[in-house]
C-alpha atoms as a PDB file:
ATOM      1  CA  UNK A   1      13.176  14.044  -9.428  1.00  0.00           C
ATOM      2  CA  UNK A   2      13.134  11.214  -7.272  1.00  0.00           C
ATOM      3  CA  UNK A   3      11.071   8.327  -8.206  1.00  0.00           C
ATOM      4  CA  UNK A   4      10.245   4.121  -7.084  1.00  0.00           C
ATOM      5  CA  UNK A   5       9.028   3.579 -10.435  1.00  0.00           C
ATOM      6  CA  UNK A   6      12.700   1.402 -11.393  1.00  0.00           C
ATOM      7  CA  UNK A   7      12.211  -0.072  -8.064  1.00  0.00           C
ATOM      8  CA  UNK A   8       8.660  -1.198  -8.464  1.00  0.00           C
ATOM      9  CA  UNK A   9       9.304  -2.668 -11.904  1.00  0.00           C
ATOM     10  CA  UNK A  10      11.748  -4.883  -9.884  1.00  0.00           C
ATOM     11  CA  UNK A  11       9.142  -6.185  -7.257  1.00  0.00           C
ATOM     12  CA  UNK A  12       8.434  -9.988  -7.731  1.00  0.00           C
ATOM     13  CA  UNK A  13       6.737 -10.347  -4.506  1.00  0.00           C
ATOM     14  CA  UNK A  14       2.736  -9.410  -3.569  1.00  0.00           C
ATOM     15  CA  UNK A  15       2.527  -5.817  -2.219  1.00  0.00           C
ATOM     16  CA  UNK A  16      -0.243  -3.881  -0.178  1.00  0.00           C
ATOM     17  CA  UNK A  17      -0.364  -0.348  -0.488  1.00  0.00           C
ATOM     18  CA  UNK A  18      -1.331   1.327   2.579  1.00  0.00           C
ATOM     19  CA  UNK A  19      -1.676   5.919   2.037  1.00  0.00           C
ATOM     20  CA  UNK A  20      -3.895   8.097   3.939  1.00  0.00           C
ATOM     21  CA  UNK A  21      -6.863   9.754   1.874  1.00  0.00           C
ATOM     22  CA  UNK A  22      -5.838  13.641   3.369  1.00  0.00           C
ATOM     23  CA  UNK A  23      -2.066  12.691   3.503  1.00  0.00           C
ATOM     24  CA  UNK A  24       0.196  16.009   3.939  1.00  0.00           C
ATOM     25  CA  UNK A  25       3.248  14.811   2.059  1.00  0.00           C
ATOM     26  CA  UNK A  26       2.106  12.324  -0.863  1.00  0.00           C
ATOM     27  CA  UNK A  27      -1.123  11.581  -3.185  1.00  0.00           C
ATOM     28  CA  UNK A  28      -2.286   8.832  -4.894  1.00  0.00           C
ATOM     29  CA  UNK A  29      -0.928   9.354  -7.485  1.00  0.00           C
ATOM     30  CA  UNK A  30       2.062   8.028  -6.516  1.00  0.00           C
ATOM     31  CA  UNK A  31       0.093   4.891  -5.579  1.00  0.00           C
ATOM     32  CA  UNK A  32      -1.577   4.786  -8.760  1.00  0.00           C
ATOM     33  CA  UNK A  33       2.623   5.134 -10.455  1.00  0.00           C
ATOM     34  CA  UNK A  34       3.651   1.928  -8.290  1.00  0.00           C
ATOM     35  CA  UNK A  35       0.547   0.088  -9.509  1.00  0.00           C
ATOM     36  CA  UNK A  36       1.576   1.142 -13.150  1.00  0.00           C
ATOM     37  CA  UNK A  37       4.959   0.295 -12.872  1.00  0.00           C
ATOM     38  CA  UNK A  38       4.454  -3.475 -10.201  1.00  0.00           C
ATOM     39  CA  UNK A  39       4.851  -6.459 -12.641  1.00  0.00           C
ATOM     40  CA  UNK A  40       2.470  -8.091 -10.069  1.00  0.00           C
ATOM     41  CA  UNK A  41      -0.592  -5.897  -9.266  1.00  0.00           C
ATOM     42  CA  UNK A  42      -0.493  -4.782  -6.197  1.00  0.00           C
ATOM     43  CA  UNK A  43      -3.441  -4.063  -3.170  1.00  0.00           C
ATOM     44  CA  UNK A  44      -4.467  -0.897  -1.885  1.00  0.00           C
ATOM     45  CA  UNK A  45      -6.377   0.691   1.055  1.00  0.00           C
ATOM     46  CA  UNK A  46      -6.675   4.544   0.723  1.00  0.00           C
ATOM     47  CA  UNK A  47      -7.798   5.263   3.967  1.00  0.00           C
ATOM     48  CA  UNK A  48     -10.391   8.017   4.575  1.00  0.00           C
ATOM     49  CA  UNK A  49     -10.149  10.860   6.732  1.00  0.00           C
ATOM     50  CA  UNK A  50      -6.528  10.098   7.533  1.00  0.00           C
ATOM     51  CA  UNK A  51      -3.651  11.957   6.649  1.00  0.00           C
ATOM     52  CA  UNK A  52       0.518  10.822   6.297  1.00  0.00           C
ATOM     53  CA  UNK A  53       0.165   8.287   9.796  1.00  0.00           C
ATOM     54  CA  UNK A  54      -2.126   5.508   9.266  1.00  0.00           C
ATOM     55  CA  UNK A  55       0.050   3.331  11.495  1.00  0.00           C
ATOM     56  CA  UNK A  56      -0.321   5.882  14.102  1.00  0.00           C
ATOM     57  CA  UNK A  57      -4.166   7.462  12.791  1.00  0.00           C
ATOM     58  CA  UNK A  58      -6.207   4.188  11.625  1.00  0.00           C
ATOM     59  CA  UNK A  59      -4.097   1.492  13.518  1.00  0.00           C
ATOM     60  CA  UNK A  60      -6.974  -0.902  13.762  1.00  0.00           C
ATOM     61  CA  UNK A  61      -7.447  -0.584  10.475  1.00  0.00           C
ATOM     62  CA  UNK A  62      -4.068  -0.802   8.902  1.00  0.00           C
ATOM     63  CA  UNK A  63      -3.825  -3.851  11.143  1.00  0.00           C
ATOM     64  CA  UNK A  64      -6.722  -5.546   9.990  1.00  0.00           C
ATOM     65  CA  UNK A  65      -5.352  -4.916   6.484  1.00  0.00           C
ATOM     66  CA  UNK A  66      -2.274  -6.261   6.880  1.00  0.00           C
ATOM     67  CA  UNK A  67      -3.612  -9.659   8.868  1.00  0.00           C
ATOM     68  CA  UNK A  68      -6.586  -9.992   6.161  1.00  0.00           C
ATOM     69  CA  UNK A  69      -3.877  -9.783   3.009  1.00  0.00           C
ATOM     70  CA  UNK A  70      -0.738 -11.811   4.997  1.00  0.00           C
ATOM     71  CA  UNK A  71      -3.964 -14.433   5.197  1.00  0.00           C
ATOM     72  CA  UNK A  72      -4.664 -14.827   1.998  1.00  0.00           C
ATOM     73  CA  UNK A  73      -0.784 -16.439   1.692  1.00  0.00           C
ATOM     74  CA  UNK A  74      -0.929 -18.733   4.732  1.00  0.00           C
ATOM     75  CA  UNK A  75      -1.476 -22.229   3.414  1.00  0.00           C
ATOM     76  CA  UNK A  76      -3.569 -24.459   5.585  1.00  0.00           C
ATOM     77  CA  UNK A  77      -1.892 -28.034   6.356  1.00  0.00           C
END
């Protein structure tokens, strides 16, 4: 019975959402429930062929992610 969805209705901020396609413990639909429930629409990178780890599984790739959507907040001077 547990559920984000109050907390996600609460988030003022950008978000990326980061789940492994195959992932053991979760499925997208509870990415597709935060994007419902996010006042501000959120990112997302399901990533294929990777299961609950994509820190650990797709590192490179969750790392690119993460650079490529901080960058889009930097401001240039």
């Amino acid at each position: 019975t547990w559920s984000l969805g109050p907390e996600c209705s609460r988030l003022s901020v950008p978000s990326l959402l980061i789940q492994g396609e195959d992932d053991e413990y979760g499925t997208l639909a509870q990415l597709d429930a935060i994007e419902q429930a996010a006042p501000i629409p959120p990112q997302r990178l399901v990533l294929p062929n990777c299961g609950h780890a994509p820190q650990r599984e797709r590192e490179g790739d969750v790392l690119d992610a993460i650079a490529d959507f901080a960058g889009e907040f930097i401001v240039s001077a």
